[in-house]
N, C-alpha and C. Protein backbone atom coordinates (compact mmCIF):
# COMPACT_ATOMS: atom_id res chain seq x y z
N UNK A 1 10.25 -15.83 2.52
CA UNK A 1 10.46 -14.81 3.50
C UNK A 1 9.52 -14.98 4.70
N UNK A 2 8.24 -15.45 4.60
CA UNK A 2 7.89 -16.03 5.37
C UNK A 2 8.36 -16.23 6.64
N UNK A 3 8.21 -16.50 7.50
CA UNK A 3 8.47 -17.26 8.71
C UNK A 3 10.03 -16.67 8.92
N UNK A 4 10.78 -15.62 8.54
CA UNK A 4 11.61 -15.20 8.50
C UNK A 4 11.64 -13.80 9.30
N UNK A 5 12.68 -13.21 9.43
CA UNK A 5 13.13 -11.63 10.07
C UNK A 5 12.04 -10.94 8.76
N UNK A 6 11.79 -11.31 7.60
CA UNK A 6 10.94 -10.40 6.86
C UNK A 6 9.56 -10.63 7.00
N UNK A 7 8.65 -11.59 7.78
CA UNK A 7 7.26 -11.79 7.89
C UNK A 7 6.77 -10.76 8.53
N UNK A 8 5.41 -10.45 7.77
CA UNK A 8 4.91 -9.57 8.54
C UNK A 8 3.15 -9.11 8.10
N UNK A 9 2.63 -8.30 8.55
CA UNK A 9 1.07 -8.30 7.74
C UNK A 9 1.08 -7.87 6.52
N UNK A 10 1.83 -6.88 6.13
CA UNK A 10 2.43 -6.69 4.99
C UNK A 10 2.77 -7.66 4.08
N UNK A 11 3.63 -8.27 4.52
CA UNK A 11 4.20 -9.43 3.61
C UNK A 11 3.10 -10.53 3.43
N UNK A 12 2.35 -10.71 4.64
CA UNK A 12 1.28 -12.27 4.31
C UNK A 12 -0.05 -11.60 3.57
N UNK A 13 -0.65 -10.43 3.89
CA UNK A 13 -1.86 -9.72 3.04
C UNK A 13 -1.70 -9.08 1.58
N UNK A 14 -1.07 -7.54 2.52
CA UNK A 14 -0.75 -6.67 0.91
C UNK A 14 0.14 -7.13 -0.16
N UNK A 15 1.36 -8.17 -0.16
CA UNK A 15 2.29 -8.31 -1.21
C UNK A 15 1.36 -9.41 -2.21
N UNK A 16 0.37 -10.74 -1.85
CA UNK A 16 -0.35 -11.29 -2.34
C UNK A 16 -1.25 -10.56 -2.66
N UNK A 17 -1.69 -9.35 -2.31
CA UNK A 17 -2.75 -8.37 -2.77
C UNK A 17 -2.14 -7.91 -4.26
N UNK A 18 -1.27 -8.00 -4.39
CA UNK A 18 -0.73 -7.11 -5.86
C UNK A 18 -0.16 -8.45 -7.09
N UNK A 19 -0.16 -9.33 -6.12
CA UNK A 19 0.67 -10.86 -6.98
C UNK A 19 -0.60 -10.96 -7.75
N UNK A 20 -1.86 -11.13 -7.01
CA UNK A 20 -2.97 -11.10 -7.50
C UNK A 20 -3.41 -10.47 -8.49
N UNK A 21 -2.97 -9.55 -8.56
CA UNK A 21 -3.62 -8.27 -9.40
C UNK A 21 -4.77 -7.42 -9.13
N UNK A 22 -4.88 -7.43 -7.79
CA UNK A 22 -6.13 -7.18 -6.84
C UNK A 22 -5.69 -6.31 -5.84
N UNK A 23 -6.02 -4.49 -5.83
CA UNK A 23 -5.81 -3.89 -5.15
C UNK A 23 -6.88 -3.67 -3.78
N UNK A 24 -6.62 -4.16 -2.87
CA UNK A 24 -7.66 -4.17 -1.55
C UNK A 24 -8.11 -3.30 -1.01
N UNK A 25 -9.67 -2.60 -1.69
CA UNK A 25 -9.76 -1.14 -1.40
C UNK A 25 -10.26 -0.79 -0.07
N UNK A 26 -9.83 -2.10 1.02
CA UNK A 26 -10.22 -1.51 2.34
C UNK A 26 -9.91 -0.48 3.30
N UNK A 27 -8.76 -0.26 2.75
CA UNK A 27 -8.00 1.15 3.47
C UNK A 27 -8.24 2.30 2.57
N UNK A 28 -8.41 3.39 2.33
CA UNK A 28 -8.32 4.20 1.26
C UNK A 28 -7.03 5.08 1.13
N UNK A 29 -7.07 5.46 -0.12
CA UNK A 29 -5.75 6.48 0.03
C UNK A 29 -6.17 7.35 0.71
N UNK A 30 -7.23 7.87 0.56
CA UNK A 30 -7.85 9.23 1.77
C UNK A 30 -7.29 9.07 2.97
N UNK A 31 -7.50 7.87 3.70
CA UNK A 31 -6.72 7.92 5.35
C UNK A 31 -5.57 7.68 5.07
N UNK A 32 -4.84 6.89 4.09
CA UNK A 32 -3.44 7.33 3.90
C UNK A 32 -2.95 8.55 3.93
N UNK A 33 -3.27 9.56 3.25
CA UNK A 33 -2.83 10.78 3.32
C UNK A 33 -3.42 11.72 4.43
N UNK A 34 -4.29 11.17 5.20
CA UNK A 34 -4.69 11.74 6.41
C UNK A 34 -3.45 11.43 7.40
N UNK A 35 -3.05 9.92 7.29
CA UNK A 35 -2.15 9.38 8.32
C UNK A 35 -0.71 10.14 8.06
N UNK A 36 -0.19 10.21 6.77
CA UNK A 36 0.81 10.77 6.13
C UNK A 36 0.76 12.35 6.83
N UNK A 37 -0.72 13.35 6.86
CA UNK A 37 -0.26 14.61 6.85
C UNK A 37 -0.09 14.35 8.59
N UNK A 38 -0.39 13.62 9.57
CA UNK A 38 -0.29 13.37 11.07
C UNK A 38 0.95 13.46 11.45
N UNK A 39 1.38 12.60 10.10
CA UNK A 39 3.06 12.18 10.46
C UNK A 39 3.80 13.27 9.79
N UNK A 40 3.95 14.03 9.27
CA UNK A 40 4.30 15.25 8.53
C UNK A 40 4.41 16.37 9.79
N UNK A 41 3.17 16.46 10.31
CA UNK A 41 2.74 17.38 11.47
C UNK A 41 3.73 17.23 12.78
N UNK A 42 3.99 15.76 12.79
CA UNK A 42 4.74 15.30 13.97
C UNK A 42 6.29 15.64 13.67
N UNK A 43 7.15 15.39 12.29
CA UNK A 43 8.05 15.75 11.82
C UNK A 43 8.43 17.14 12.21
N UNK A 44 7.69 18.29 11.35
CA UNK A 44 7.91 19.47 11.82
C UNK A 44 7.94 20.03 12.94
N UNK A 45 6.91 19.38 14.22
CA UNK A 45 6.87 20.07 15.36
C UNK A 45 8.24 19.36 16.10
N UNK A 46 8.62 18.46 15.98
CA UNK A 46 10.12 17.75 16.42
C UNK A 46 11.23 18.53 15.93
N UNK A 47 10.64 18.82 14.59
CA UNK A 47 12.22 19.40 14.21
C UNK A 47 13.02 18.43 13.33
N UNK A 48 12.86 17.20 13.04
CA UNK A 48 13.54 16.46 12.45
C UNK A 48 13.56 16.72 10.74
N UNK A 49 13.56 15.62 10.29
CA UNK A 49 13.66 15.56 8.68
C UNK A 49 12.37 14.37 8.77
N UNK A 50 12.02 14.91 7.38
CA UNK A 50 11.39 13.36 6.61
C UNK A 50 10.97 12.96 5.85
N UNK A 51 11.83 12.88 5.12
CA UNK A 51 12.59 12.58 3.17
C UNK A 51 11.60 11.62 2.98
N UNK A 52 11.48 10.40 3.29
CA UNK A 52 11.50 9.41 2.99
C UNK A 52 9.39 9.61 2.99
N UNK A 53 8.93 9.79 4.39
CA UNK A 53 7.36 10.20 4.69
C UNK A 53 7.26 11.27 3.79
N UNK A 54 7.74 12.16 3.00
CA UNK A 54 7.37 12.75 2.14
C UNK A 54 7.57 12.84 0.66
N UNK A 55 8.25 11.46 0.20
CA UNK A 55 8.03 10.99 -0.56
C UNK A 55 6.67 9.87 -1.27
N UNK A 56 6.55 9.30 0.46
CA UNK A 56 5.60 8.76 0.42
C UNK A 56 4.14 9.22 0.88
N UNK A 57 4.31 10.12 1.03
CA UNK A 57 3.16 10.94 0.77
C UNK A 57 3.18 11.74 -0.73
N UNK A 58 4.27 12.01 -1.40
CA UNK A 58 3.75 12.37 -2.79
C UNK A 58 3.37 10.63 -3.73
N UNK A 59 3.71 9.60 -3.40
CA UNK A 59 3.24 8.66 -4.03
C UNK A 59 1.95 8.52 -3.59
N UNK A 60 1.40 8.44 -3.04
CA UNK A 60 0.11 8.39 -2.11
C UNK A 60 -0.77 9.08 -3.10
N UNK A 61 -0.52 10.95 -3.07
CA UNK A 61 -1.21 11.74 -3.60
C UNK A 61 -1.44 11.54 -5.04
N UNK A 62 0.01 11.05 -5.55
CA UNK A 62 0.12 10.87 -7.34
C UNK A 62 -1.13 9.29 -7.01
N UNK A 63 -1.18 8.51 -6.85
CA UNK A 63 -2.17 7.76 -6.57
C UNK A 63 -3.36 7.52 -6.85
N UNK A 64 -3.15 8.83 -5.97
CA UNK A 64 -5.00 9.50 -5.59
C UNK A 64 -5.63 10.37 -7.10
N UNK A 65 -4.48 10.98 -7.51
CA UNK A 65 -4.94 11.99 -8.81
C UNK A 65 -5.25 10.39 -10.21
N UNK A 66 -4.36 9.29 -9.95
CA UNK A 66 -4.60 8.55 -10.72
C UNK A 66 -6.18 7.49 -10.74
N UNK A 67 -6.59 7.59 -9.65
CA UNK A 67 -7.86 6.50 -9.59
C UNK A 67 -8.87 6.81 -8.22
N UNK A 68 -8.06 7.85 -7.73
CA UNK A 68 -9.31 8.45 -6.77
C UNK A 68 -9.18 8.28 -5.10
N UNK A 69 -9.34 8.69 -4.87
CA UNK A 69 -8.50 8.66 -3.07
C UNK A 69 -9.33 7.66 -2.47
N UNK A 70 -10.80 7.38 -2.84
CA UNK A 70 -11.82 6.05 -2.65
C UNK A 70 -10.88 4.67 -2.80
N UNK A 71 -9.62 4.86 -3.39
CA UNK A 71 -8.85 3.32 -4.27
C UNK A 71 -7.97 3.11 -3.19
N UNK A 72 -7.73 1.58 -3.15
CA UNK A 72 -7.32 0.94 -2.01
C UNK A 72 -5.94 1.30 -1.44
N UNK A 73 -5.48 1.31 -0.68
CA UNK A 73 -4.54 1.79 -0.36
C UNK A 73 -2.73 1.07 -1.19
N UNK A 74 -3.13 -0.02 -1.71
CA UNK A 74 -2.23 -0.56 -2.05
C UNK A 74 -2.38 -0.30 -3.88
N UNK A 75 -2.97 -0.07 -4.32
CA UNK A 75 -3.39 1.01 -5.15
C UNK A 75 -1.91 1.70 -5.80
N UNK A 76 -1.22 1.78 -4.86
CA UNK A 76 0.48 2.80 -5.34
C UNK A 76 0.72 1.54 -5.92
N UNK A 77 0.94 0.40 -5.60
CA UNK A 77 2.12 -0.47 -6.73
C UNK A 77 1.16 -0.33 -7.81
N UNK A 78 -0.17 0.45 -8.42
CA UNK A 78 -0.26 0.64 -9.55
C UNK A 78 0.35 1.79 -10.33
N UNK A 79 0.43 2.66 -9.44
CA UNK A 79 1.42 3.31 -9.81
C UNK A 79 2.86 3.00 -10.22
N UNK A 80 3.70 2.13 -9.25
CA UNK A 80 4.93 2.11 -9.65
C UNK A 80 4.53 1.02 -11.15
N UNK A 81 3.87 0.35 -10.89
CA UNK A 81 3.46 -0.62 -12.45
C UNK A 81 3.12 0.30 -13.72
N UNK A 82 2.36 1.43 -13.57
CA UNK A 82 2.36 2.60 -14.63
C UNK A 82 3.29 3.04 -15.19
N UNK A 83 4.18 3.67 -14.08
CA UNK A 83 5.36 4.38 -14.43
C UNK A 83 6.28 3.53 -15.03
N UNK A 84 6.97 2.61 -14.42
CA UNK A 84 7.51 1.37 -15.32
C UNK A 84 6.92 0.95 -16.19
N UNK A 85 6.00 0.61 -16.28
CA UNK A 85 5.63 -0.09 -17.75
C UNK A 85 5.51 -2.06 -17.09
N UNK A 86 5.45 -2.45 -15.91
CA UNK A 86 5.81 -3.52 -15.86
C UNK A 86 4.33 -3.74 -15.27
N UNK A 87 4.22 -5.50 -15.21
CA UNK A 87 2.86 -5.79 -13.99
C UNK A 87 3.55 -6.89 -13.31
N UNK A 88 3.14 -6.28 -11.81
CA UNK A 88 3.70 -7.07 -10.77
C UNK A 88 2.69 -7.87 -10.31
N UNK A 89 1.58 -8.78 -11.32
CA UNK A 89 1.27 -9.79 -10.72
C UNK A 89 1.74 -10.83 -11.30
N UNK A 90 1.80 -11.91 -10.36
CA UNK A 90 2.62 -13.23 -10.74
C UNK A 90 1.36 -14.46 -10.43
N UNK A 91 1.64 -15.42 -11.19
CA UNK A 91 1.17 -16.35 -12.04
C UNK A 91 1.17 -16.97 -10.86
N UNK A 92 0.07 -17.45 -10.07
CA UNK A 92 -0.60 -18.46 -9.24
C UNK A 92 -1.68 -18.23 -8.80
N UNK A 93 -2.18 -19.09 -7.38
CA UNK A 93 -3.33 -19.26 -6.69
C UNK A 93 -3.46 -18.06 -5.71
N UNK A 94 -3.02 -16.95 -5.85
CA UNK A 94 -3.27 -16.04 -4.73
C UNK A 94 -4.85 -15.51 -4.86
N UNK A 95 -4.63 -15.78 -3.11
CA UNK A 95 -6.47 -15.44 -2.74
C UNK A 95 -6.31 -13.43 -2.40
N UNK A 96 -7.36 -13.06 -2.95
CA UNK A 96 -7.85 -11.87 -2.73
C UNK A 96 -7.81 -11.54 -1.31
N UNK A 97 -7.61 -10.30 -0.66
CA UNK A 97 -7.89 -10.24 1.10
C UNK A 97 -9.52 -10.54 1.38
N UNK A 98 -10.54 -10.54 0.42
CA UNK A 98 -11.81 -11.05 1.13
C UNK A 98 -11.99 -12.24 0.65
N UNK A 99 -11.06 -13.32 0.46
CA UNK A 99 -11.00 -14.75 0.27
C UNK A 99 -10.44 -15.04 1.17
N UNK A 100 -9.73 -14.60 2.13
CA UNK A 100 -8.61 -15.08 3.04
C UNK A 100 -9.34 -15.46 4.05
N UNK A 101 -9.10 -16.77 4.59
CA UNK A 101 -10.22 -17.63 5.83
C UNK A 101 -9.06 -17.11 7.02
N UNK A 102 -9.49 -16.42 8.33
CA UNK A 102 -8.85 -16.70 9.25
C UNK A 102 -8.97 -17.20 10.43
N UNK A 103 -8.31 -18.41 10.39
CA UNK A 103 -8.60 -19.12 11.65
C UNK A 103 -10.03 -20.02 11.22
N UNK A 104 -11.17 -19.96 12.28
CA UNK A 104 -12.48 -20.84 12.35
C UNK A 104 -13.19 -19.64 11.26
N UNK A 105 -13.03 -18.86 10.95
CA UNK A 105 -13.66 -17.33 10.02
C UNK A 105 -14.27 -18.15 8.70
């Protein structure tokens, strides 16, 4: 997917963040759900809907009750790995986000 319509920081950081088995606690859920209630705030004063941001803000929160709002933001695919019963890390060389060289770095 790479180098594709699907590349993105997402795809080259956080998805190897979880292949790993290594949740990257540089973001916290705390500003997640800070950013979440911003966008919540913005919803209502528009008037619109937003199913989807408030779902993902109850995953966020279920999250947070599971390992602490201090836990990395990517932290939820431990969640969806809980609830399923499955582990979404896969079997290779994936580097951690504070292994990742960028550029001359």
């Amino acid at each position: 997917m790479k180098g594709g319509a699907a590349d993105s920081f997402v795809l080259s950081h956080d998805v190897p963040t979880i292949f790993a088995g290594h949740y990257d606690p540089s973001f916290p859920i705390a500003l997640c759900l800070k950013d979440l209630g911003l966008i919540k705030e913005l919803i209502d004063r528009v008037g619109t809907t937003g199913t989807l941001a408030e779902a993902t803000q109850e995953r966020f929160r279920e999250a947070g009750r599971r390992y602490g709002n201090g836990a990395g933001e990517m932290t939820v695919g431990k969640v969806i790995e809980d609830v399923a019963g499955i582990d979404l890390s896969v079997p290779g060389d994936w580097q951690k986000p504070g292994e990742v060289t960028h550029g001359d770095k």
